[in-house]
N, C-alpha and C. Protein backbone atom coordinates (compact mmCIF):
# COMPACT_ATOMS: atom_id res chain seq x y z
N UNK A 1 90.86 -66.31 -122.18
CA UNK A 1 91.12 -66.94 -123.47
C UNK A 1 89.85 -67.64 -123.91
N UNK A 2 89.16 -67.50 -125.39
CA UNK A 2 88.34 -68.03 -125.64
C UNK A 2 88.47 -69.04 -126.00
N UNK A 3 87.54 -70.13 -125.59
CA UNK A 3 87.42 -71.44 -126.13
C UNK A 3 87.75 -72.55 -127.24
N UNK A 4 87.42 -71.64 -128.00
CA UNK A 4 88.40 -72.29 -129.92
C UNK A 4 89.38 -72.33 -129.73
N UNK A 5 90.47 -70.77 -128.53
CA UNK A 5 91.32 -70.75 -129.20
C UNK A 5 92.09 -71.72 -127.91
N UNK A 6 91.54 -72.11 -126.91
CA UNK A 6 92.18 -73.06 -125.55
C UNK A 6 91.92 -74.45 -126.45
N UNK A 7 91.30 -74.78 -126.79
CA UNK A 7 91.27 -76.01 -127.57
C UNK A 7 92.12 -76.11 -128.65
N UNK A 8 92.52 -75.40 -129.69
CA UNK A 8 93.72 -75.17 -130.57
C UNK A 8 94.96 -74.83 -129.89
N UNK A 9 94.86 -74.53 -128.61
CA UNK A 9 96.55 -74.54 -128.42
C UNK A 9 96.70 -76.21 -127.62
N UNK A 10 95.29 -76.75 -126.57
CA UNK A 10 95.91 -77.31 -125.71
C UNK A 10 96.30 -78.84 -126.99
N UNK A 11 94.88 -78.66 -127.55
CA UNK A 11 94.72 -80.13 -128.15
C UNK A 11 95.59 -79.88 -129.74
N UNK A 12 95.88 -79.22 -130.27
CA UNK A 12 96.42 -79.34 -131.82
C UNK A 12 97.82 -78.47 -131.49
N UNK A 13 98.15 -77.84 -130.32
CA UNK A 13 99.16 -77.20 -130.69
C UNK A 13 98.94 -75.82 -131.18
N UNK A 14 98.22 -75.16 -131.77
CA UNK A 14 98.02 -73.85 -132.37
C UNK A 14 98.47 -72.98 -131.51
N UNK A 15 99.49 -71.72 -132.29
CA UNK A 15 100.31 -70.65 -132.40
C UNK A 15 99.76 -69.71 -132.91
N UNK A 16 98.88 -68.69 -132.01
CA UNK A 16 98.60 -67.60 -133.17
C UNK A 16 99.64 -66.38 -132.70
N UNK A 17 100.19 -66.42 -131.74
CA UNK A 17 101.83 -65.58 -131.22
C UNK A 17 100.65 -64.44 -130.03
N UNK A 18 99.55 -64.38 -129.64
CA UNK A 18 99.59 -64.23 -128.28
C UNK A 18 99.83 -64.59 -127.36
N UNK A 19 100.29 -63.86 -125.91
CA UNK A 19 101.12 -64.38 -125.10
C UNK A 19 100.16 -63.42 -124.26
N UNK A 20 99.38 -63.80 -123.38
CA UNK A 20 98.62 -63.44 -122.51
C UNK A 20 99.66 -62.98 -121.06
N UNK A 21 99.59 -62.04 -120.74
CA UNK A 21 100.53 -61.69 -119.82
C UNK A 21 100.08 -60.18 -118.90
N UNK A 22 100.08 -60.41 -117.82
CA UNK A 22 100.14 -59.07 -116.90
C UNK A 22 100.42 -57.69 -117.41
N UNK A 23 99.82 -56.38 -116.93
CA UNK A 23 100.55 -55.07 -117.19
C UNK A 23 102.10 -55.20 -117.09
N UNK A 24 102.63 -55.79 -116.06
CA UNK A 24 103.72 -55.55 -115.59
C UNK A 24 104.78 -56.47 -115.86
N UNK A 25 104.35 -57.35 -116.88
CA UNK A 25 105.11 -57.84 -117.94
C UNK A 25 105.01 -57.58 -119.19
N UNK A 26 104.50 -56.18 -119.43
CA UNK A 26 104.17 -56.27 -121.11
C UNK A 26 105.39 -55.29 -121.33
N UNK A 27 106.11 -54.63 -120.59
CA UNK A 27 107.38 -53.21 -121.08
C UNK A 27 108.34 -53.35 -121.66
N UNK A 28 108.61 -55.08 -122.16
CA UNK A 28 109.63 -55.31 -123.35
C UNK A 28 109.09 -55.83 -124.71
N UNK A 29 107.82 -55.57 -124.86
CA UNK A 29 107.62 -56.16 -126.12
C UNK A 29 107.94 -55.57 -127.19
N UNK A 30 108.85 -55.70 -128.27
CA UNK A 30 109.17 -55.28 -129.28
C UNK A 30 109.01 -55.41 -130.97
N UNK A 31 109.52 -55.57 -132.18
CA UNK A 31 109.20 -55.77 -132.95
C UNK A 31 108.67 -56.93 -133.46
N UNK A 32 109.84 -57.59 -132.50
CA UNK A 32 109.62 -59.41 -132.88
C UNK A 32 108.39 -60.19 -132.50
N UNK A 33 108.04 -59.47 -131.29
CA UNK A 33 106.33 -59.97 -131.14
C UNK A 33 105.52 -59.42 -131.89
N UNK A 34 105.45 -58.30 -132.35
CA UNK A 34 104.66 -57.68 -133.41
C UNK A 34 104.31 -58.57 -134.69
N UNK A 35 105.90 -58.99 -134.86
CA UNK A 35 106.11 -59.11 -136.09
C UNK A 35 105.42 -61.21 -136.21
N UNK A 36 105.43 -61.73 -135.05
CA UNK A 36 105.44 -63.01 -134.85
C UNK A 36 103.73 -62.92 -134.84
N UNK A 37 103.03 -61.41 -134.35
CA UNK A 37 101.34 -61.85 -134.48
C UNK A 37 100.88 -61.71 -136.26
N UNK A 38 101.70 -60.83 -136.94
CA UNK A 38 101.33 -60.51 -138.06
C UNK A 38 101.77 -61.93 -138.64
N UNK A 39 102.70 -62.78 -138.53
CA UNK A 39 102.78 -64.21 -138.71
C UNK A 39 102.10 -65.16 -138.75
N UNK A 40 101.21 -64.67 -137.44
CA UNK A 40 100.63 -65.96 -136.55
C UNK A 40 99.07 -65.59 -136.62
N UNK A 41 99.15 -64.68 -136.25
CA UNK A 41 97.53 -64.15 -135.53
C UNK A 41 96.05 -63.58 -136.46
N UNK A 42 95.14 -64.70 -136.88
CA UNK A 42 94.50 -63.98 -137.83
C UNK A 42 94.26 -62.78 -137.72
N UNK A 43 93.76 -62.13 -136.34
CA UNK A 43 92.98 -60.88 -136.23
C UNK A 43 94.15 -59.89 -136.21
N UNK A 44 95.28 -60.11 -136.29
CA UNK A 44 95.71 -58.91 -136.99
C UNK A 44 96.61 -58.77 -137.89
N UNK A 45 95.96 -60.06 -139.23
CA UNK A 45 96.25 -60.33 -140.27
C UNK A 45 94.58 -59.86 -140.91
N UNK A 46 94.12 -59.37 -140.29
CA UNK A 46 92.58 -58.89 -140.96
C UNK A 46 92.15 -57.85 -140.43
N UNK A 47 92.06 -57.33 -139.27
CA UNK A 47 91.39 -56.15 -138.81
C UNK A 47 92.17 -55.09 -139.04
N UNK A 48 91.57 -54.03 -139.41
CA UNK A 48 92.17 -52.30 -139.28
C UNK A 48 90.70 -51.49 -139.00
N UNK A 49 91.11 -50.91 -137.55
CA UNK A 49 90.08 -50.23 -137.21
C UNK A 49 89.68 -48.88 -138.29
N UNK A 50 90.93 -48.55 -139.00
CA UNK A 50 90.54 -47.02 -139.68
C UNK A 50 89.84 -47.40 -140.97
N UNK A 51 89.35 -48.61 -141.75
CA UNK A 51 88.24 -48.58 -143.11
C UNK A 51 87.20 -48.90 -142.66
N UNK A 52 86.66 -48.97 -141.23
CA UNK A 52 85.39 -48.54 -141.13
C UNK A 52 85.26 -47.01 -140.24
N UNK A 53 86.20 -45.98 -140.64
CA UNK A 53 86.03 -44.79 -140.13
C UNK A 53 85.41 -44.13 -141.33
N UNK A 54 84.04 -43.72 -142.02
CA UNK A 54 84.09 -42.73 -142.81
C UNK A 54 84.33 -41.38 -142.96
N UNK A 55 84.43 -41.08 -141.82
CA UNK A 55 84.72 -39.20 -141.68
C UNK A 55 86.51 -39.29 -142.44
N UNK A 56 87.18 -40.28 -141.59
CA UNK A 56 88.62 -40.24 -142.14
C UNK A 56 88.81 -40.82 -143.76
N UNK A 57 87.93 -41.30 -144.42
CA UNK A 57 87.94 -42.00 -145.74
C UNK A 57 87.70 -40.67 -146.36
N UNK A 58 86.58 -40.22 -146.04
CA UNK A 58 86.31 -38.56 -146.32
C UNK A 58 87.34 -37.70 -147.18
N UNK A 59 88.35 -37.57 -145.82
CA UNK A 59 89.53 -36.60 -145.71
C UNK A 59 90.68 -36.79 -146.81
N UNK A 60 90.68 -38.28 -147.42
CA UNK A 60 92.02 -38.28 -147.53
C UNK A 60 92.04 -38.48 -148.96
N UNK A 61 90.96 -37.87 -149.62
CA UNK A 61 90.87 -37.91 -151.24
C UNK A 61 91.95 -36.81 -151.87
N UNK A 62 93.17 -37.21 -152.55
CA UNK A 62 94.11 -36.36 -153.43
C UNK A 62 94.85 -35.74 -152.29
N UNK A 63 95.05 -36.29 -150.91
CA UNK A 63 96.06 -35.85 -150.01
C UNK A 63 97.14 -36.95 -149.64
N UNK A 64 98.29 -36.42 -148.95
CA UNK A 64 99.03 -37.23 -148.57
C UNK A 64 98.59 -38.04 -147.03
N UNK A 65 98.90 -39.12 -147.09
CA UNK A 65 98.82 -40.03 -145.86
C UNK A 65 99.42 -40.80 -145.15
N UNK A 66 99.60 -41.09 -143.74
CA UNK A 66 100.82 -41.14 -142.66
C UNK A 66 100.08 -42.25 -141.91
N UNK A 67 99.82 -43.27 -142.27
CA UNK A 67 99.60 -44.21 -141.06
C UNK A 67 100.20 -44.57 -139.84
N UNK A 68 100.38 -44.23 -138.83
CA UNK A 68 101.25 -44.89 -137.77
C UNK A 68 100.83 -46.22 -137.36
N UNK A 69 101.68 -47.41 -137.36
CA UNK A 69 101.27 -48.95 -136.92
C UNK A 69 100.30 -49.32 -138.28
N UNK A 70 100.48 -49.55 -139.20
CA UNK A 70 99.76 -50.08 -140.55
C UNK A 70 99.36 -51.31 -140.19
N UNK A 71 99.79 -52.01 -139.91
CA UNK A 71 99.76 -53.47 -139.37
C UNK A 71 99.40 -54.26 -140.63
N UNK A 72 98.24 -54.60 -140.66
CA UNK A 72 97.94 -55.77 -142.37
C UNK A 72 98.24 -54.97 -143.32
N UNK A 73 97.97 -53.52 -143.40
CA UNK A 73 97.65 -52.88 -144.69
C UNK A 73 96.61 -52.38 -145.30
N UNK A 74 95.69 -52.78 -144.46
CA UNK A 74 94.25 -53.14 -145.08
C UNK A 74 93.56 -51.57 -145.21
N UNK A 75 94.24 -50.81 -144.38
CA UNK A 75 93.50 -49.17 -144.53
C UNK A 75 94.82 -48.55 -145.57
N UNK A 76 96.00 -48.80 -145.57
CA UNK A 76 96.89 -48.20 -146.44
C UNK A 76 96.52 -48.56 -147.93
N UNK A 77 96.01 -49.99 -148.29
CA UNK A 77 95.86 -50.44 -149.50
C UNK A 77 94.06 -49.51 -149.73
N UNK A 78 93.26 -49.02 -149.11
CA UNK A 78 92.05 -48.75 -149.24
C UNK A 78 91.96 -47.13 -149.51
N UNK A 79 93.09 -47.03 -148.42
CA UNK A 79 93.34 -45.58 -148.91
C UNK A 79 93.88 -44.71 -150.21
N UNK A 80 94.55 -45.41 -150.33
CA UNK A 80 95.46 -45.70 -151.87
C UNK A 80 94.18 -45.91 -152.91
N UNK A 81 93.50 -45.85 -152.43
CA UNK A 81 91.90 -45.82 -154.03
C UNK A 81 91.94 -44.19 -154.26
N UNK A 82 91.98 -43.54 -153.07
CA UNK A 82 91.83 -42.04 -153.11
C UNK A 82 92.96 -41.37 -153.38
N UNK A 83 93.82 -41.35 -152.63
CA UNK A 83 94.90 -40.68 -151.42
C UNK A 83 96.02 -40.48 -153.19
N UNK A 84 96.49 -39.09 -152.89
CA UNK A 84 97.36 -39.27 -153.74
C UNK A 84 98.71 -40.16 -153.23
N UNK A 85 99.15 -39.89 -152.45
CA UNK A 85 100.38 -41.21 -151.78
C UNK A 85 99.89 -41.57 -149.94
N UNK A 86 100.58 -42.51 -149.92
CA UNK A 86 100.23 -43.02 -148.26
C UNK A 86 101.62 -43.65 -147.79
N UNK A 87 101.81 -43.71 -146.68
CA UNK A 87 103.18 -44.10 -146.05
C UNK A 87 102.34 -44.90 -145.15
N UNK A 88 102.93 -45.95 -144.54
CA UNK A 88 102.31 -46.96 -144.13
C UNK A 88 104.18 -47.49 -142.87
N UNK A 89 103.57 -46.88 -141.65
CA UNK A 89 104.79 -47.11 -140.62
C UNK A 89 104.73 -48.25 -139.61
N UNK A 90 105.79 -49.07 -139.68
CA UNK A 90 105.45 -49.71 -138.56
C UNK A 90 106.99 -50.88 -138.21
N UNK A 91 106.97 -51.05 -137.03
CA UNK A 91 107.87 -51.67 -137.05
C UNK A 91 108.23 -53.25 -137.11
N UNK A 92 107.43 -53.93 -137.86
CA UNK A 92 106.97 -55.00 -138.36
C UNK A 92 106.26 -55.03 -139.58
N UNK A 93 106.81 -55.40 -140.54
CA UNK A 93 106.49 -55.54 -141.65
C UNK A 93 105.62 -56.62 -141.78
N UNK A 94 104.20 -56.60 -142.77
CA UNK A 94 103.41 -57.52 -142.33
C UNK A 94 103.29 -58.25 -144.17
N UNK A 95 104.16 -59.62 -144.41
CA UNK A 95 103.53 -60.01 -145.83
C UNK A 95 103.14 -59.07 -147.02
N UNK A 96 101.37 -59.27 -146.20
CA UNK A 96 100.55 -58.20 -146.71
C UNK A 96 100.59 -57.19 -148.04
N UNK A 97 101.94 -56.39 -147.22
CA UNK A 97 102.46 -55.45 -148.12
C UNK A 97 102.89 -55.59 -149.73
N UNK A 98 103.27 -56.61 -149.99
CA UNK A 98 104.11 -57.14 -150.92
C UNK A 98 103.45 -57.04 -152.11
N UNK A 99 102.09 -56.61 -151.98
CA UNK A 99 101.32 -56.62 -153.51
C UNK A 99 100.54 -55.15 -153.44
N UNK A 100 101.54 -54.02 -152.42
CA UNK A 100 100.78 -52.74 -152.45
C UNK A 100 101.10 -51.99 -154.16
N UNK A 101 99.39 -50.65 -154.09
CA UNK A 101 100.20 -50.05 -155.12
C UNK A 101 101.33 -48.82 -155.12
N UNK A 102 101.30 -48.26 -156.29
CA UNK A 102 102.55 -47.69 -156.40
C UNK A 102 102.65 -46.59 -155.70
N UNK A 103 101.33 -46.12 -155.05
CA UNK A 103 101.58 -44.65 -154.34
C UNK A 103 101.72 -45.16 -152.80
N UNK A 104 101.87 -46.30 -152.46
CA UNK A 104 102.10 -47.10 -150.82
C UNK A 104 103.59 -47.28 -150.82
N UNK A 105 103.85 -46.60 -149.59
CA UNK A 105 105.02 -47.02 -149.49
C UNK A 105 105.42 -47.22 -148.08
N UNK A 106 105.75 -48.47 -147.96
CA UNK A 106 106.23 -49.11 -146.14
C UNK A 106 107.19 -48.09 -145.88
N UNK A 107 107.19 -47.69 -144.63
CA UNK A 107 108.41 -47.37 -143.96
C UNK A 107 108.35 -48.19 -142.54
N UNK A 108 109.58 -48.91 -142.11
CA UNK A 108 109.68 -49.59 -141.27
C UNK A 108 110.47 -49.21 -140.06
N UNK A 109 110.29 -48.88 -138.79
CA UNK A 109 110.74 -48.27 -137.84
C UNK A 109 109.98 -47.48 -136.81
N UNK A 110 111.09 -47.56 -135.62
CA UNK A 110 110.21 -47.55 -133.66
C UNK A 110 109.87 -46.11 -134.02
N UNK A 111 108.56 -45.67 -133.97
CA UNK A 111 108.21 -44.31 -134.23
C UNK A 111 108.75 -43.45 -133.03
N UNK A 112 108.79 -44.11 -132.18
CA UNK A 112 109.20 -42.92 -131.10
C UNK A 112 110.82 -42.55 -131.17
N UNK A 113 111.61 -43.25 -131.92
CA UNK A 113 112.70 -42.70 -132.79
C UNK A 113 112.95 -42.14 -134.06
N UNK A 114 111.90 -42.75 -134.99
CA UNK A 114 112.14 -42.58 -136.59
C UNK A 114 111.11 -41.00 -136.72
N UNK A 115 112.06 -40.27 -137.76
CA UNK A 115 111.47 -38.77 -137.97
C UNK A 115 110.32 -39.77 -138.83
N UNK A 116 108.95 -38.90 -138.39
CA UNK A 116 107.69 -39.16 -138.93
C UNK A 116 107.28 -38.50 -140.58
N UNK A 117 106.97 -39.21 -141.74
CA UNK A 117 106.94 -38.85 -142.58
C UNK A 117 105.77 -37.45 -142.66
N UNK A 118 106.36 -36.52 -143.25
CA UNK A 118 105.20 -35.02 -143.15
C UNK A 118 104.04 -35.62 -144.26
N UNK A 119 102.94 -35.12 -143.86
CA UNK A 119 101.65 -35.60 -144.74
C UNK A 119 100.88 -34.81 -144.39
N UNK A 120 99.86 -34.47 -145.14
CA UNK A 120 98.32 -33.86 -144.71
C UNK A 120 97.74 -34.40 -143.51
N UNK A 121 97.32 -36.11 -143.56
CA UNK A 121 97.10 -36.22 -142.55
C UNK A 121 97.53 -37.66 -141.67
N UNK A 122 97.99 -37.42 -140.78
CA UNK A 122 98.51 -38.85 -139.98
C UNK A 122 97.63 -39.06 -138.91
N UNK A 123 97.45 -40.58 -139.23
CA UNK A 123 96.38 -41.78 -138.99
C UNK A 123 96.71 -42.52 -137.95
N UNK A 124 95.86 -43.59 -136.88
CA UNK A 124 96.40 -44.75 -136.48
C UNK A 124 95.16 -45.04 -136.12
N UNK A 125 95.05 -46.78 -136.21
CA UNK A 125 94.01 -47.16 -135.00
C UNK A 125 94.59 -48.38 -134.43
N UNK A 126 94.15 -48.32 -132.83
CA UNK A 126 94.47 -49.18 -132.00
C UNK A 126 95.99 -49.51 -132.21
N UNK A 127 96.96 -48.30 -132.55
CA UNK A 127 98.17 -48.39 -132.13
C UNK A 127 98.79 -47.64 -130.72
N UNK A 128 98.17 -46.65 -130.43
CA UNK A 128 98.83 -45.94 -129.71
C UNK A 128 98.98 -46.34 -128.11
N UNK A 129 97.40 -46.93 -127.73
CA UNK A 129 97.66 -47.28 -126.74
C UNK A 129 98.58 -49.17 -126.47
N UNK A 130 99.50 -49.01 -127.28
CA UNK A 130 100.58 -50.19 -126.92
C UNK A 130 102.36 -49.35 -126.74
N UNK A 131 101.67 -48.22 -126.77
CA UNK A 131 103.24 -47.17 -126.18
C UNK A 131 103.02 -46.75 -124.23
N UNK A 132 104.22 -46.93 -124.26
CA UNK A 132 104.16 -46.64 -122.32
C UNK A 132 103.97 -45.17 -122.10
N UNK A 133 103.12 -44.96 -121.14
CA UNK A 133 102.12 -43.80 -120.76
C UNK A 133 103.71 -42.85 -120.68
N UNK A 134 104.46 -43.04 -119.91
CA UNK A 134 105.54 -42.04 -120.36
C UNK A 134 105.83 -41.35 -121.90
N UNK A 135 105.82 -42.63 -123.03
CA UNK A 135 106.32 -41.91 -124.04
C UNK A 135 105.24 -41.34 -125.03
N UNK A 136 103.68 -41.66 -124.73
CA UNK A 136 102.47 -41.47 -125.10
C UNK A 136 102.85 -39.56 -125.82
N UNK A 137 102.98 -38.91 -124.84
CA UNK A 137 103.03 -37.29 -124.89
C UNK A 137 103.95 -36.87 -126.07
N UNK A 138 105.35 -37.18 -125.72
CA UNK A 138 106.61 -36.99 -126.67
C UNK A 138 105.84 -37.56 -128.17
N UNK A 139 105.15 -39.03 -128.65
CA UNK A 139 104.39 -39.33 -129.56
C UNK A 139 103.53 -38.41 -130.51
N UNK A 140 102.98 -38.38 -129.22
CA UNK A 140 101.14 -37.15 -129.78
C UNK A 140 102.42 -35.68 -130.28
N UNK A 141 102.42 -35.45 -129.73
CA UNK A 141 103.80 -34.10 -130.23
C UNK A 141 104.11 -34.38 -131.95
N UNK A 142 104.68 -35.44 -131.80
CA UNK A 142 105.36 -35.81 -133.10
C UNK A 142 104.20 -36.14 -134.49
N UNK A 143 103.36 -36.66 -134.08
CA UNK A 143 102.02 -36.81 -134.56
C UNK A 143 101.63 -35.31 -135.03
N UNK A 144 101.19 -35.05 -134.74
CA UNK A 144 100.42 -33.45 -134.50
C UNK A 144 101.70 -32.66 -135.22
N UNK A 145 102.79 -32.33 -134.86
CA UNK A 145 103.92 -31.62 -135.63
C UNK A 145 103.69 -32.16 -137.01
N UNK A 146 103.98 -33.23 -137.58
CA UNK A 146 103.89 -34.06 -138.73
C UNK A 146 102.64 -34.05 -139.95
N UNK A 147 101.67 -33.21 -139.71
CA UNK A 147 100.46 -33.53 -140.60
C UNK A 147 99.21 -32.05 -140.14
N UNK A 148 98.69 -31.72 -140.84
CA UNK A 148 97.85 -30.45 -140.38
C UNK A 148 96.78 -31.27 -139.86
N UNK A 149 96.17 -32.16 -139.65
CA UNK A 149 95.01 -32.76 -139.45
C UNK A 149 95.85 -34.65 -139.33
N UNK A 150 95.01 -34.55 -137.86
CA UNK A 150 95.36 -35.74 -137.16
C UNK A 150 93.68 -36.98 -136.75
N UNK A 151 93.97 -37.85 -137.08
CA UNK A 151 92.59 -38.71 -136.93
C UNK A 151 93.10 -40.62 -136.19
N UNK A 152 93.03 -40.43 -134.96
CA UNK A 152 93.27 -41.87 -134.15
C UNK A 152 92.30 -42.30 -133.70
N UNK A 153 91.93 -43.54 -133.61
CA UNK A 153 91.04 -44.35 -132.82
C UNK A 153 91.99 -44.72 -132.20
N UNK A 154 91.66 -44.65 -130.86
CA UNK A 154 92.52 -45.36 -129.69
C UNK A 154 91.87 -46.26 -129.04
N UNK A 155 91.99 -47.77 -128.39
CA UNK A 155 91.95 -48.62 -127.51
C UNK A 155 91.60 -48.22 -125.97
N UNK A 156 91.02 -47.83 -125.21
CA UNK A 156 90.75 -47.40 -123.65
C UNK A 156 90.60 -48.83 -122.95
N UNK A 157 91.07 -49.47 -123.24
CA UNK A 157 90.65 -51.26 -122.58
C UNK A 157 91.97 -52.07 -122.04
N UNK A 158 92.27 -52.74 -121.39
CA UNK A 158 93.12 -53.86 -121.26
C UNK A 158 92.64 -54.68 -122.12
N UNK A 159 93.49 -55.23 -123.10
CA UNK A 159 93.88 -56.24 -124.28
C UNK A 159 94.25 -57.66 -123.56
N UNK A 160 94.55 -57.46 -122.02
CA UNK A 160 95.82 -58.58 -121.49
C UNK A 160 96.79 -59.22 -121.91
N UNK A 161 97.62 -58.46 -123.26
CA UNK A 161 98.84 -59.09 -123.56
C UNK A 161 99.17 -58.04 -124.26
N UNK A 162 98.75 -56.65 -125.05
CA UNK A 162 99.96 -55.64 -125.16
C UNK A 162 99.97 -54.81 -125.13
N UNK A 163 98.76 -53.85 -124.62
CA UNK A 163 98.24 -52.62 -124.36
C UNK A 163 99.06 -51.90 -123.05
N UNK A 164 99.55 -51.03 -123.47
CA UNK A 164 100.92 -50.44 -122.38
C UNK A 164 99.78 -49.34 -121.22
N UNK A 165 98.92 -48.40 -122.74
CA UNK A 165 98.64 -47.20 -121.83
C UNK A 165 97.13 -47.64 -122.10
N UNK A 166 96.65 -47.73 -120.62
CA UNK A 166 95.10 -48.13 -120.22
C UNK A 166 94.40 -47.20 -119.56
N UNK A 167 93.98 -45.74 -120.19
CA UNK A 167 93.21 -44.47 -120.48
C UNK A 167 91.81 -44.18 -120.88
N UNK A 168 91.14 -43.82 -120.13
CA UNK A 168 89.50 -43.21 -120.60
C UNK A 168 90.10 -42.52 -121.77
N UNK A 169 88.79 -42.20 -122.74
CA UNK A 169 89.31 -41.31 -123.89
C UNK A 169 89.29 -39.74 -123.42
N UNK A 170 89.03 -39.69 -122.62
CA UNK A 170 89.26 -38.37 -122.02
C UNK A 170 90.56 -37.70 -121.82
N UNK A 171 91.48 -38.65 -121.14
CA UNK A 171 92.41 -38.58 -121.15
C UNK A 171 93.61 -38.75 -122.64
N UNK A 172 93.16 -39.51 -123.42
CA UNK A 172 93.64 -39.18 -124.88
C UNK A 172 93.47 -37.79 -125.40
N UNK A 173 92.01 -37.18 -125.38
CA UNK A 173 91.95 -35.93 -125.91
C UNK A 173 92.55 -35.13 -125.43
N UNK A 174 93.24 -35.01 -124.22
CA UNK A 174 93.89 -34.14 -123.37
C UNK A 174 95.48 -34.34 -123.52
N UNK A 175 95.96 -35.46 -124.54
CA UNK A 175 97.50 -35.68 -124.81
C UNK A 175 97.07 -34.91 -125.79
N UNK A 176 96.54 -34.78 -126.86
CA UNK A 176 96.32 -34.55 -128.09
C UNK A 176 95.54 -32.44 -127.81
N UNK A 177 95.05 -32.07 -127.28
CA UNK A 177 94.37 -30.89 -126.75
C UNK A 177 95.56 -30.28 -126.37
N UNK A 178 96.53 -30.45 -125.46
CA UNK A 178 97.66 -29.97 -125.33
C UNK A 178 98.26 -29.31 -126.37
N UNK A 179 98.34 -29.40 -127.59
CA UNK A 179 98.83 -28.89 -128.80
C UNK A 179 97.79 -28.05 -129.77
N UNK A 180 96.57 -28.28 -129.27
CA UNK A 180 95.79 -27.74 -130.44
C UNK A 180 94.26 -28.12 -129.49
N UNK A 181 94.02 -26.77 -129.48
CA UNK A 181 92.65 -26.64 -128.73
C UNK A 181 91.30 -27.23 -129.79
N UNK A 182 91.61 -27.54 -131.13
CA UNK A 182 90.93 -27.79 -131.90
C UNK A 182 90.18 -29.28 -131.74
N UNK A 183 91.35 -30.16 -130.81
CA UNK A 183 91.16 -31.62 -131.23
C UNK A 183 89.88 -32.18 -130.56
N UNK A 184 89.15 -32.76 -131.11
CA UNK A 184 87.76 -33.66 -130.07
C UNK A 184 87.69 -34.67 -130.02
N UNK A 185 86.50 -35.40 -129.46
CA UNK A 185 86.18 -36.43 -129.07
C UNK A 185 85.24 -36.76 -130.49
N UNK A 186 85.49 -37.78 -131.38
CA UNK A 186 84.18 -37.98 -132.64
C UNK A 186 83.26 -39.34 -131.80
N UNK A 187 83.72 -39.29 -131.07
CA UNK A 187 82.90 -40.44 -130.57
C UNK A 187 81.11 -40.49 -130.53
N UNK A 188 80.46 -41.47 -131.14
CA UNK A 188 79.00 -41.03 -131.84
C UNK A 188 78.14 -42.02 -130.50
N UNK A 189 78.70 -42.63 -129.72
CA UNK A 189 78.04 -43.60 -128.74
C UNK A 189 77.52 -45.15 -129.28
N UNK A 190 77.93 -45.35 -130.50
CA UNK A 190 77.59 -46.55 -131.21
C UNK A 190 79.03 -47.67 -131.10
N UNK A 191 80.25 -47.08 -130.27
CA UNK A 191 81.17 -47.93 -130.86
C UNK A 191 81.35 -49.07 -129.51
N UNK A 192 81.45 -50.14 -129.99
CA UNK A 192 81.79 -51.61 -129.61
C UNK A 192 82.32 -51.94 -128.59
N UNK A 193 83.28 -51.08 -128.14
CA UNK A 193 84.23 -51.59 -127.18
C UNK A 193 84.56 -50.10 -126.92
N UNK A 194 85.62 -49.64 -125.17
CA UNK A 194 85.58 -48.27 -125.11
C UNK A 194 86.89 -47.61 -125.84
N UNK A 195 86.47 -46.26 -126.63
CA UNK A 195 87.65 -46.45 -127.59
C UNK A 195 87.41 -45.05 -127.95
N UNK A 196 88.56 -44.31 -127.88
CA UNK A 196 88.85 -43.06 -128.09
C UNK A 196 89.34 -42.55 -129.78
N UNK A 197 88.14 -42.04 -130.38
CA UNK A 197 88.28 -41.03 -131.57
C UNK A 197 88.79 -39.84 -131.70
N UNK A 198 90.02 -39.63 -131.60
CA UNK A 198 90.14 -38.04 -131.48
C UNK A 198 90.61 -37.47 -132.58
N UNK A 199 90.52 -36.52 -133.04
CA UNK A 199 90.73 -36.24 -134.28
C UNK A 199 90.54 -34.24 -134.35
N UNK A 200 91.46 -33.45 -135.01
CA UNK A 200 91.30 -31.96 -135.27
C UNK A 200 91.22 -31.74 -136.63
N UNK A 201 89.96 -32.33 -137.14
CA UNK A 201 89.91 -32.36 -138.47
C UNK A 201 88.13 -31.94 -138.53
């Protein structure tokens, strides 16, 4: 835990709704924590890894678009400059939303139940690896069925509070390769933290 934020919880009380916790306590987290960081938590009341992807900004001029885990909005509302419509999924609704335009439209619900809206192309970043390595496969399936062209940044890191599946990106391209010999690695060696681009586009 960094420093600002041990001093804002011990000395003022501050709530940003992380809950620092073991692998082997993270397999019930559900909407309500989701929904309590989009509440609480600046950084993911501000970050979306996919508007600094340009290859995927590229793609999605006058097509349809499938975000999985939208979280702030911040790539659904950016996309929506281009995109003839965008669906924006997640099972926590974040504020955010409330001033999207007219071609955005929330859909709210556990993707690994809810039929995935069909689009040109379906999106996520730094959602996937917070699904349990069991249901990871059945996912990528549904993904890939759902959209002719698929584009994820994935997480390869322990988060220590909600990252389920903790994978080299190697192993991502190979959930995703399973279906389509097409899919790769875009990874350019410049990115920040270790983090899987895969994309058959």
């Amino acid at each position: 835990m960094g420093l600002t934020r041990t001093i804002k919880r011990v000395f003022f009380g501050f709530d940003d709704g992380v809950q620092k916790r073991g692998l082997d306590e993270r397999d019930n987290l559900g909407a309500e924590y989701y929904q309590g960081l989009h509440d609480k938590n600046v950084a993911y009341q501000t970050n979306n890894w996919l508007v600094d992807q340009p290859r995927l900004m590229a793609l999605i001029a006058g097509k349809t678009v499938m975000e999985l885990g939208c979280g702030n909005g911040r790539f659904t509302a950016k996309a929506a400059e281009t995109a003839a419509q965008v669906y924006g999924v997640d099972w926590a609704r974040s504020p955010q939303f409330d001033d999207s335009r007219d071609n955005v439209t929330f859909v709210q619900g556990d993707a690994l139940k809810a039929d995935l809206r069909k689009a040109d192309i379906a999106c996520s970043g730094d959602v996937l690896e917070h699904f349990r390595p069991e249901d990871v496969p059945g996912l990528v399936k549904k993904l890939h069925e759902c959209a002719t062209v698929n584009y994820h940044v994935i997480a390869c890191y322990d988060d220590k509070h909600s990252h389920l599946t903790i994978k080299p990106k190697e192993w991502w391209l190979e959930q995703f390769a399973a279906h389509d010999p097409n899919y790769r690695l875009l990874n350019d060696g410049t990115e920040k933290r270790e983090i899987a681009i895969v994309s058959n586009a």
